[in-house]
C-alpha atoms as a PDB file:
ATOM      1  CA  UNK A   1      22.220   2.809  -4.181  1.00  0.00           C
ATOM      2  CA  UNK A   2      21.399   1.931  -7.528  1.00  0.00           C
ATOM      3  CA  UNK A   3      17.939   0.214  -9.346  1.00  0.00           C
ATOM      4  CA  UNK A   4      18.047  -2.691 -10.649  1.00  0.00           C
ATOM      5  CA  UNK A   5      18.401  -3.438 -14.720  1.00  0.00           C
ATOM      6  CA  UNK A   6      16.949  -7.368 -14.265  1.00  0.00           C
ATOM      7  CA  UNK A   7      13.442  -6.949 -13.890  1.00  0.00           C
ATOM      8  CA  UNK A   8      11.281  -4.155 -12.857  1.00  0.00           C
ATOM      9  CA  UNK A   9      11.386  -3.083  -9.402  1.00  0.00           C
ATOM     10  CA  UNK A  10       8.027  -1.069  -8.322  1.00  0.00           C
ATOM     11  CA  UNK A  11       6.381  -0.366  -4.571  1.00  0.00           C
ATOM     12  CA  UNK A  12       3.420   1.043  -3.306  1.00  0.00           C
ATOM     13  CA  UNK A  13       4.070   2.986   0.012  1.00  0.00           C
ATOM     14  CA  UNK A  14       1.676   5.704   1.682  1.00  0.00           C
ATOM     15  CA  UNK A  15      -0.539   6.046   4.868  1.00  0.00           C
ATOM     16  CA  UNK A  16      -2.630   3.191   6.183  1.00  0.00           C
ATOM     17  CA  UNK A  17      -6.142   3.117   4.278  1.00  0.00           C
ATOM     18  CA  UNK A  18      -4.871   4.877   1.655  1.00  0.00           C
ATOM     19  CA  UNK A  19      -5.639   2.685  -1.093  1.00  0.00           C
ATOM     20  CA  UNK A  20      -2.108   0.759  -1.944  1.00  0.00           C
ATOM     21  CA  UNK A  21      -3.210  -2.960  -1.728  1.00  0.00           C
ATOM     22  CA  UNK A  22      -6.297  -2.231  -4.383  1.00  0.00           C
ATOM     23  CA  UNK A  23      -4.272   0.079  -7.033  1.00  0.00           C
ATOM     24  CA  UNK A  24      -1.183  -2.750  -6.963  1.00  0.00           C
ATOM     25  CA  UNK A  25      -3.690  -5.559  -7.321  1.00  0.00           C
ATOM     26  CA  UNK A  26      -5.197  -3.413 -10.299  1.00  0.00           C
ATOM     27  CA  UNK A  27      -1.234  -2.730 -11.857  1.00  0.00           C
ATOM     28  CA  UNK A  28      -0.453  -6.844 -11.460  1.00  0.00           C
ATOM     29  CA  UNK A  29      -3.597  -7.263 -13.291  1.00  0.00           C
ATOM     30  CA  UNK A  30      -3.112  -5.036 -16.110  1.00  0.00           C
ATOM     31  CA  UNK A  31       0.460  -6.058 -16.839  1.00  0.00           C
ATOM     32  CA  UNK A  32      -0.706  -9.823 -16.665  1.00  0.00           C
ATOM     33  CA  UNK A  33      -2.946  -8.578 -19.254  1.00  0.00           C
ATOM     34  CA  UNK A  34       0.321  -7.324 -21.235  1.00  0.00           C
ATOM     35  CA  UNK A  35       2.133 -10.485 -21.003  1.00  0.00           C
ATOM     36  CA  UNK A  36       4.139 -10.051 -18.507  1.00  0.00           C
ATOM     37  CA  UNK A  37       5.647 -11.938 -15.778  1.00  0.00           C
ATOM     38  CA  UNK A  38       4.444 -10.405 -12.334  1.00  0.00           C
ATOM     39  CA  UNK A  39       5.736 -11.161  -8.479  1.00  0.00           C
ATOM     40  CA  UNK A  40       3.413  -9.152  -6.287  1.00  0.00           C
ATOM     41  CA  UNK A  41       4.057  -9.664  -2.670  1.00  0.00           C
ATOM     42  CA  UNK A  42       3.917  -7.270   0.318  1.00  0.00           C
ATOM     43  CA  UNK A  43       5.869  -6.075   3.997  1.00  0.00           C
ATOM     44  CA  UNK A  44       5.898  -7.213   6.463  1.00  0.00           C
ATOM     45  CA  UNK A  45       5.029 -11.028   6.039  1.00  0.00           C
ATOM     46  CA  UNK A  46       5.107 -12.710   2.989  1.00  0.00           C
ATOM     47  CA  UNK A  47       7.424 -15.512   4.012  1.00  0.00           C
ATOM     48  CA  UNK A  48       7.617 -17.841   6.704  1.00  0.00           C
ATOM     49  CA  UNK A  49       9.986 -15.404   8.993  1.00  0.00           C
ATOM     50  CA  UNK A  50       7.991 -12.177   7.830  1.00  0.00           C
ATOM     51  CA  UNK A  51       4.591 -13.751   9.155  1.00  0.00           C
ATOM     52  CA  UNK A  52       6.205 -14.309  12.800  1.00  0.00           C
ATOM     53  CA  UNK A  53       7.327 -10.469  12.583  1.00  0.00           C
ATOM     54  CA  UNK A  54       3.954  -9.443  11.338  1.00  0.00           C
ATOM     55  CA  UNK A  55       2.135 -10.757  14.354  1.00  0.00           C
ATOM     56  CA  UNK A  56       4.641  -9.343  16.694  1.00  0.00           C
ATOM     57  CA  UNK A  57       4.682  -6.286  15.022  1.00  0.00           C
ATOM     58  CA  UNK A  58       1.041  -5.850  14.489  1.00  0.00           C
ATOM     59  CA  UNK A  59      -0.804  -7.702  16.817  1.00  0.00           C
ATOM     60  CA  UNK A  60       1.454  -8.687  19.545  1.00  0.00           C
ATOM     61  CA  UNK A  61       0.543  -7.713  23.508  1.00  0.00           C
ATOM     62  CA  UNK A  62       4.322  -7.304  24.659  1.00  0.00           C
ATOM     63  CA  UNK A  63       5.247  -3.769  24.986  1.00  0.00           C
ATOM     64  CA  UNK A  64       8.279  -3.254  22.288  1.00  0.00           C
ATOM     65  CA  UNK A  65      10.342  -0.514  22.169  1.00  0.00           C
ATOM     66  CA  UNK A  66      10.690   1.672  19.628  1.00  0.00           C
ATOM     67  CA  UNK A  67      14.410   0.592  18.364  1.00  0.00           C
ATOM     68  CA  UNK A  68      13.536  -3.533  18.719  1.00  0.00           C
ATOM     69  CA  UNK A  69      10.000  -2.635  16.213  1.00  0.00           C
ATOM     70  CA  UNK A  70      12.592  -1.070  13.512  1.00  0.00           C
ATOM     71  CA  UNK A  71      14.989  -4.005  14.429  1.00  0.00           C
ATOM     72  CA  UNK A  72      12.426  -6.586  13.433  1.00  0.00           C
ATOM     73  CA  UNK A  73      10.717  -4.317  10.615  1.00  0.00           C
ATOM     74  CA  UNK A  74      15.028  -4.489   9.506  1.00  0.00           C
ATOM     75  CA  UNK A  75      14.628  -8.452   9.848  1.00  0.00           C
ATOM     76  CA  UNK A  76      11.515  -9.152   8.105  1.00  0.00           C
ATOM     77  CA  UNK A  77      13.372  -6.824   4.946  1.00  0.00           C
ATOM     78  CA  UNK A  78      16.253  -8.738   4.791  1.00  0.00           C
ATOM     79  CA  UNK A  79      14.821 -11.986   4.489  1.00  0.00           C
ATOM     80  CA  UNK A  80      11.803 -10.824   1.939  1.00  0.00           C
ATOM     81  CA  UNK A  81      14.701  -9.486   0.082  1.00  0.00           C
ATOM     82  CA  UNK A  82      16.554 -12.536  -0.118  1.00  0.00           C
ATOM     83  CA  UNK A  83      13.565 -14.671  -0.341  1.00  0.00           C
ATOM     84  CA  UNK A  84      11.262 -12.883  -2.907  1.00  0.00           C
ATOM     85  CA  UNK A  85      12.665  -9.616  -4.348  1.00  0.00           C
ATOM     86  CA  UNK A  86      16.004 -11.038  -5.517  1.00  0.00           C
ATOM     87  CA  UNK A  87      14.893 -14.164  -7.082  1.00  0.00           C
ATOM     88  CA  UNK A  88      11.913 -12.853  -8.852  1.00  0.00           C
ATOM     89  CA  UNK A  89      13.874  -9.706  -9.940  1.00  0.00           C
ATOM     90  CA  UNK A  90      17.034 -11.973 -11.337  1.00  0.00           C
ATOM     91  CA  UNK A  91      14.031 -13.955 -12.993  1.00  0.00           C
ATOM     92  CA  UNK A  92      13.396 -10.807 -14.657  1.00  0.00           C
ATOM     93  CA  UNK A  93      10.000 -10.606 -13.357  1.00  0.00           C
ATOM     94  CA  UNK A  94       8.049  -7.312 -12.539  1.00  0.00           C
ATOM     95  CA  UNK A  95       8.012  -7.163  -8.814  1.00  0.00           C
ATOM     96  CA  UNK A  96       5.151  -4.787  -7.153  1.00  0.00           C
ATOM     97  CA  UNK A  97       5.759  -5.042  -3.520  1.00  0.00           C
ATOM     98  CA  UNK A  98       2.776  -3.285  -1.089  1.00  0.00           C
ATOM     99  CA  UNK A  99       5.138  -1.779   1.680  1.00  0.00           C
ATOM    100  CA  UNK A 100       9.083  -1.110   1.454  1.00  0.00           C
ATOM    101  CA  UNK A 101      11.875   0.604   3.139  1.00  0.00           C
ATOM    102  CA  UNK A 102      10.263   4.343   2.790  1.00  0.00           C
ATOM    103  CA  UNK A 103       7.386   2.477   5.309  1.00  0.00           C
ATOM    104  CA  UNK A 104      10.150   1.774   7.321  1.00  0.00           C
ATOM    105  CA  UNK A 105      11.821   4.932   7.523  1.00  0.00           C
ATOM    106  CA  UNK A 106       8.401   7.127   7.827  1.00  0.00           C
ATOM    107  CA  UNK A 107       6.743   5.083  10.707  1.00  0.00           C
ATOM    108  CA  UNK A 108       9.686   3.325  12.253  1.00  0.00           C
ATOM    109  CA  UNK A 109      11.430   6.791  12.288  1.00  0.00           C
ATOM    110  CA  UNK A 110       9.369   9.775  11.823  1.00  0.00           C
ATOM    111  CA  UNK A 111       6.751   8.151  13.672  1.00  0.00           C
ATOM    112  CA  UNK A 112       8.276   6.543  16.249  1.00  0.00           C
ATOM    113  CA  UNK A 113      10.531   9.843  16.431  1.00  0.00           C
ATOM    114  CA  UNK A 114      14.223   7.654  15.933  1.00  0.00           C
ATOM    115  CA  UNK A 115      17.191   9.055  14.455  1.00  0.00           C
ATOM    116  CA  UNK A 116      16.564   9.332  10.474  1.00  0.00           C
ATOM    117  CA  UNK A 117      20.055   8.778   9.091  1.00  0.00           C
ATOM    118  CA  UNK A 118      20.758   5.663  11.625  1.00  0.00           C
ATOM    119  CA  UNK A 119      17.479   4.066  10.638  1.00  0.00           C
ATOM    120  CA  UNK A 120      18.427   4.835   6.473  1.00  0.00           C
ATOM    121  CA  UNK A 121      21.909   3.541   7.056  1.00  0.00           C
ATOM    122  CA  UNK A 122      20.263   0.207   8.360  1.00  0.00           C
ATOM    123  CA  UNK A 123      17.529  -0.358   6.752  1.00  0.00           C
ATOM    124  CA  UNK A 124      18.980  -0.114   2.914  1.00  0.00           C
ATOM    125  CA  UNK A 125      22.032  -2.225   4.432  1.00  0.00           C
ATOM    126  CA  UNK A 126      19.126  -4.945   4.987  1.00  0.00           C
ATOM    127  CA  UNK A 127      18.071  -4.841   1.544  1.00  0.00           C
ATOM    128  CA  UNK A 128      21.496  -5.117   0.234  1.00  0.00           C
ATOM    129  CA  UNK A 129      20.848  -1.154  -1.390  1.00  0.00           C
ATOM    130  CA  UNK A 130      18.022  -2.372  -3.905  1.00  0.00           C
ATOM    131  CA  UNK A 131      16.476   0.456  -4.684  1.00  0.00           C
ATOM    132  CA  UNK A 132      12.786   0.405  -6.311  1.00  0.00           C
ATOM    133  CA  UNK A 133      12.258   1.500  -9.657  1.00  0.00           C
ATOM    134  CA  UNK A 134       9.378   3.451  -9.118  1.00  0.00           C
ATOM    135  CA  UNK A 135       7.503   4.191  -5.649  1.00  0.00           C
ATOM    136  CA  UNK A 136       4.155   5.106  -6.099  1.00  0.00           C
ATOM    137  CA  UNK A 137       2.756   7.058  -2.735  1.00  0.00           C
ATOM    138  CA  UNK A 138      -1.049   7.152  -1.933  1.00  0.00           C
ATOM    139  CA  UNK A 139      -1.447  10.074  -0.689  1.00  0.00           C
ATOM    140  CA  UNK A 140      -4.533  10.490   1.466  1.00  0.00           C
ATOM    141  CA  UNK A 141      -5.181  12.757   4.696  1.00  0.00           C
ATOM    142  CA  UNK A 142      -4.817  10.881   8.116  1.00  0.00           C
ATOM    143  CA  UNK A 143      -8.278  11.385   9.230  1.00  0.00           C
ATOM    144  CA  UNK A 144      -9.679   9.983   5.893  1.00  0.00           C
ATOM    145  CA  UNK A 145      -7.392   6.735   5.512  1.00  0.00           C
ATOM    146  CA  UNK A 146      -8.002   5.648   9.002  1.00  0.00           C
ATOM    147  CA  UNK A 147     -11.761   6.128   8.836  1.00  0.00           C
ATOM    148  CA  UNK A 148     -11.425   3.678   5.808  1.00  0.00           C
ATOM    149  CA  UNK A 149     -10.343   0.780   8.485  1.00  0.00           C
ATOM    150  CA  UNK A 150     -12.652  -1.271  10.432  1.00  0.00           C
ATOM    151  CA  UNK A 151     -10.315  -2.208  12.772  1.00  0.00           C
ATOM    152  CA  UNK A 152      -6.880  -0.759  13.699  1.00  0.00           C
ATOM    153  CA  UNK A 153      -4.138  -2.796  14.455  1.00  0.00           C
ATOM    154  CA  UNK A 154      -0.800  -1.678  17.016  1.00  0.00           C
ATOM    155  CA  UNK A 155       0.585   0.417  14.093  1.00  0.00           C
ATOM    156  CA  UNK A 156      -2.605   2.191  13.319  1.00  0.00           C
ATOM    157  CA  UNK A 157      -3.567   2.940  16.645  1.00  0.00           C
ATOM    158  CA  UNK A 158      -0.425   5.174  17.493  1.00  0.00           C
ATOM    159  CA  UNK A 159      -2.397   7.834  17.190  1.00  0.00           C
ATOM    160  CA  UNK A 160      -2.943  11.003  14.960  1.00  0.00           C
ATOM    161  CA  UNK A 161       0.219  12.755  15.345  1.00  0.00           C
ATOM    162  CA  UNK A 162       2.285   9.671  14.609  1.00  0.00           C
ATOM    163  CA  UNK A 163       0.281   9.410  11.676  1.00  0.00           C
ATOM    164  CA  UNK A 164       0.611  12.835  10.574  1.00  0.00           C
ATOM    165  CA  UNK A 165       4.699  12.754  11.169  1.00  0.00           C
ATOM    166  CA  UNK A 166       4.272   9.291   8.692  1.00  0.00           C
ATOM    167  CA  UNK A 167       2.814  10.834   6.324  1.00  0.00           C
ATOM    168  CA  UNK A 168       4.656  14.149   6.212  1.00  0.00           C
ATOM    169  CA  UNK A 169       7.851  11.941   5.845  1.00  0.00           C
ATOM    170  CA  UNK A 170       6.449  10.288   3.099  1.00  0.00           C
ATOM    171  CA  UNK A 171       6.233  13.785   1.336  1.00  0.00           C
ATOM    172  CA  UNK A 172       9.612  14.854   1.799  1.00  0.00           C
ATOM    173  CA  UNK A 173      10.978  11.300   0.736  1.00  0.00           C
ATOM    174  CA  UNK A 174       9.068  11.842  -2.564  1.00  0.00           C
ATOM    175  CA  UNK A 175      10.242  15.478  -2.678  1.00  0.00           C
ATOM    176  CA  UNK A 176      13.683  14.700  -2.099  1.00  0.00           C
ATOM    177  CA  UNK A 177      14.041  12.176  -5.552  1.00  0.00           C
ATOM    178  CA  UNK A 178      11.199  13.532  -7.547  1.00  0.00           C
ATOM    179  CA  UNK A 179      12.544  11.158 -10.710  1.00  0.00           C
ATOM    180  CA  UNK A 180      11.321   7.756  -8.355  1.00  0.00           C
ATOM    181  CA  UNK A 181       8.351   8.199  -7.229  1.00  0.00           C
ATOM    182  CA  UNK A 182       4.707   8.996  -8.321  1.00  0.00           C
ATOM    183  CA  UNK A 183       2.697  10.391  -5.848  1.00  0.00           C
ATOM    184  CA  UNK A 184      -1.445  10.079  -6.497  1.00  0.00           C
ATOM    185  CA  UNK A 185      -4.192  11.359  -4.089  1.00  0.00           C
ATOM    186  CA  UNK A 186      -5.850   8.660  -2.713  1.00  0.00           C
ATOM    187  CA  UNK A 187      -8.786   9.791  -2.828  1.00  0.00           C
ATOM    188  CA  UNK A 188      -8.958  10.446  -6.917  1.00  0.00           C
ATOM    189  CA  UNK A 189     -10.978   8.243  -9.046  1.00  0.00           C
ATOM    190  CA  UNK A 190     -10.188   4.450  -8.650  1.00  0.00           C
ATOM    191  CA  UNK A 191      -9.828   4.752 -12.615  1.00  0.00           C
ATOM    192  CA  UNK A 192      -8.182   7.871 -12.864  1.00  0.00           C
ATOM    193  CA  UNK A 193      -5.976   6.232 -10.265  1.00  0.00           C
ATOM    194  CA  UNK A 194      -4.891   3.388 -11.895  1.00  0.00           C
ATOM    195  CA  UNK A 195      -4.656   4.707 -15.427  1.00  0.00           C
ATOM    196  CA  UNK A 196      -1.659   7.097 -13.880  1.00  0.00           C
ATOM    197  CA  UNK A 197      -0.017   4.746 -12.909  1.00  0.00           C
ATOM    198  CA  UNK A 198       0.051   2.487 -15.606  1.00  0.00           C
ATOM    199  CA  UNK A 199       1.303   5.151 -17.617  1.00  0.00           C
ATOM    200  CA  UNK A 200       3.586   5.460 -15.644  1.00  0.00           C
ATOM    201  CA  UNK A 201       4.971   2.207 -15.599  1.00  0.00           C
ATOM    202  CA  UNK A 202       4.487   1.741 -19.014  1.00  0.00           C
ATOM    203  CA  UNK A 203       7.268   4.061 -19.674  1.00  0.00           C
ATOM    204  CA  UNK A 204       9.227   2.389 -17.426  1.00  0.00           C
ATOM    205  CA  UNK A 205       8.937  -1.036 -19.367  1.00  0.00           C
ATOM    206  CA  UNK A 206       9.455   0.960 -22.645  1.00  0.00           C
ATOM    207  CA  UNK A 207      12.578   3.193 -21.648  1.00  0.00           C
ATOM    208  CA  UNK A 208      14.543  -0.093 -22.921  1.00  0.00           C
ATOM    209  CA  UNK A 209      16.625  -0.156 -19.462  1.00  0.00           C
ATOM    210  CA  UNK A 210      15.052  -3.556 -18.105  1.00  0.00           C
ATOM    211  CA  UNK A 211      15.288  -7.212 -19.323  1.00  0.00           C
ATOM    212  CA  UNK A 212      11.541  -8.682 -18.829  1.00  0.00           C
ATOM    213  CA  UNK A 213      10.720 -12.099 -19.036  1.00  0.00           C
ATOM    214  CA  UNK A 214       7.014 -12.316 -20.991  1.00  0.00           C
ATOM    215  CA  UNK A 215       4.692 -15.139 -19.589  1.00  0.00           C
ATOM    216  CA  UNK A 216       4.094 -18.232 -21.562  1.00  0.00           C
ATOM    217  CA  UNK A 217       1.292 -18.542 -23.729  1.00  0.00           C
END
């Protein structure tokens, strides 16, 4: 599996409440700021397919078994792949997706307690192997990120231990390919927060590896 040279690949990923949809709405806005072209988007849902997997996922009242929620977690990947990632990517757009595979493999797997290395082998098949530049984890303990919801949808309210498998999975994914990912506390600073990971990124952008189409003025 190999990151991508067209564009600049980067996802937030981390436990629920744990502050990913704020810090990459703060990233798209600062690199706006910096001229450049930004895609940000999200998993599951943002196209027309996703949104019918996010309300069975999420909010549906049939019972689904473990294997057919990674199934259509697998389905809703594919198609934001092909539908967003890719295009904005070959448009050599930075792409900041909320939610990727690593969600996939932590809750569909840890938590839901499936067979790791059949759910990798699947779920980077339906992403055609496009690996993320950077993954930035918010980290944040269980009890505090779910306290932050007001209400809990079918995910969230698996329970504590599920949680606490997701997030512990998160952990070794980061510790297993240090060089990818950034991994904040949650619970820092908003600005300390978001100034790490600019900096972060901004060495990305300035490493020279990625072709990065500025917006027009």
């Amino acid at each position: 599996m190999e990151s991508t040279d067209q564009g600049l690949f980067i996802v937030f990923e981390g436990g629920d409440g744990a502050g990913k949809s704020t810090q990459s709405a703060l990233l798209a806005a600062w690199l706006a700021e910096q001229g450049w072209q930004v895609r940000t988007t999200f998993e599951p849902g943002d196209t027309a397919l996703g949104a019918q997997v996010r309300r069975l996922v999420l909010h549906s009242q049939t019972p689904l078994s473990p294997r057919a929620e990674f199934l259509l977690y697998a389905a809703d990947k594919a198609q934001h792949l092909s539908e967003v990632i890719a295009p904005a990517l070959a448009a050599g757009r930075i792409v900041i997706s909320d939610r990727y595979v690593d969600s996939t493999l932590a809750y569909q797997g840890a938590g839901r307690t499936l067979p790791g290395d059949d759910l990798a082998r699947i779920a980077w098949w339906s992403v055609d192997s496009t690996v993320p530049d950077l993954t930035v984890l918010m980290d944040v303990a269980v009890h505090e990120g779910l306290s932050a919801k007001d209400e809990l949808d079918r995910i969230e309210s698996a329970g504590a231990e599920f949680h606490h498998r997701v997030r512990a999975h998160f952990l070794a994914l980061a510790a297993a390919d240090p060089a990818r990912y950034l991994i904040v506390n949650g619970r820092d600073p908003k600005e300390q927060v978001t100034n790490q990971i600019c900096q972060r990124v901004s060495d990305l952008i300035t490493d020279g590896r990625h072709r990065l189409a500025r917006a027009p003025e």
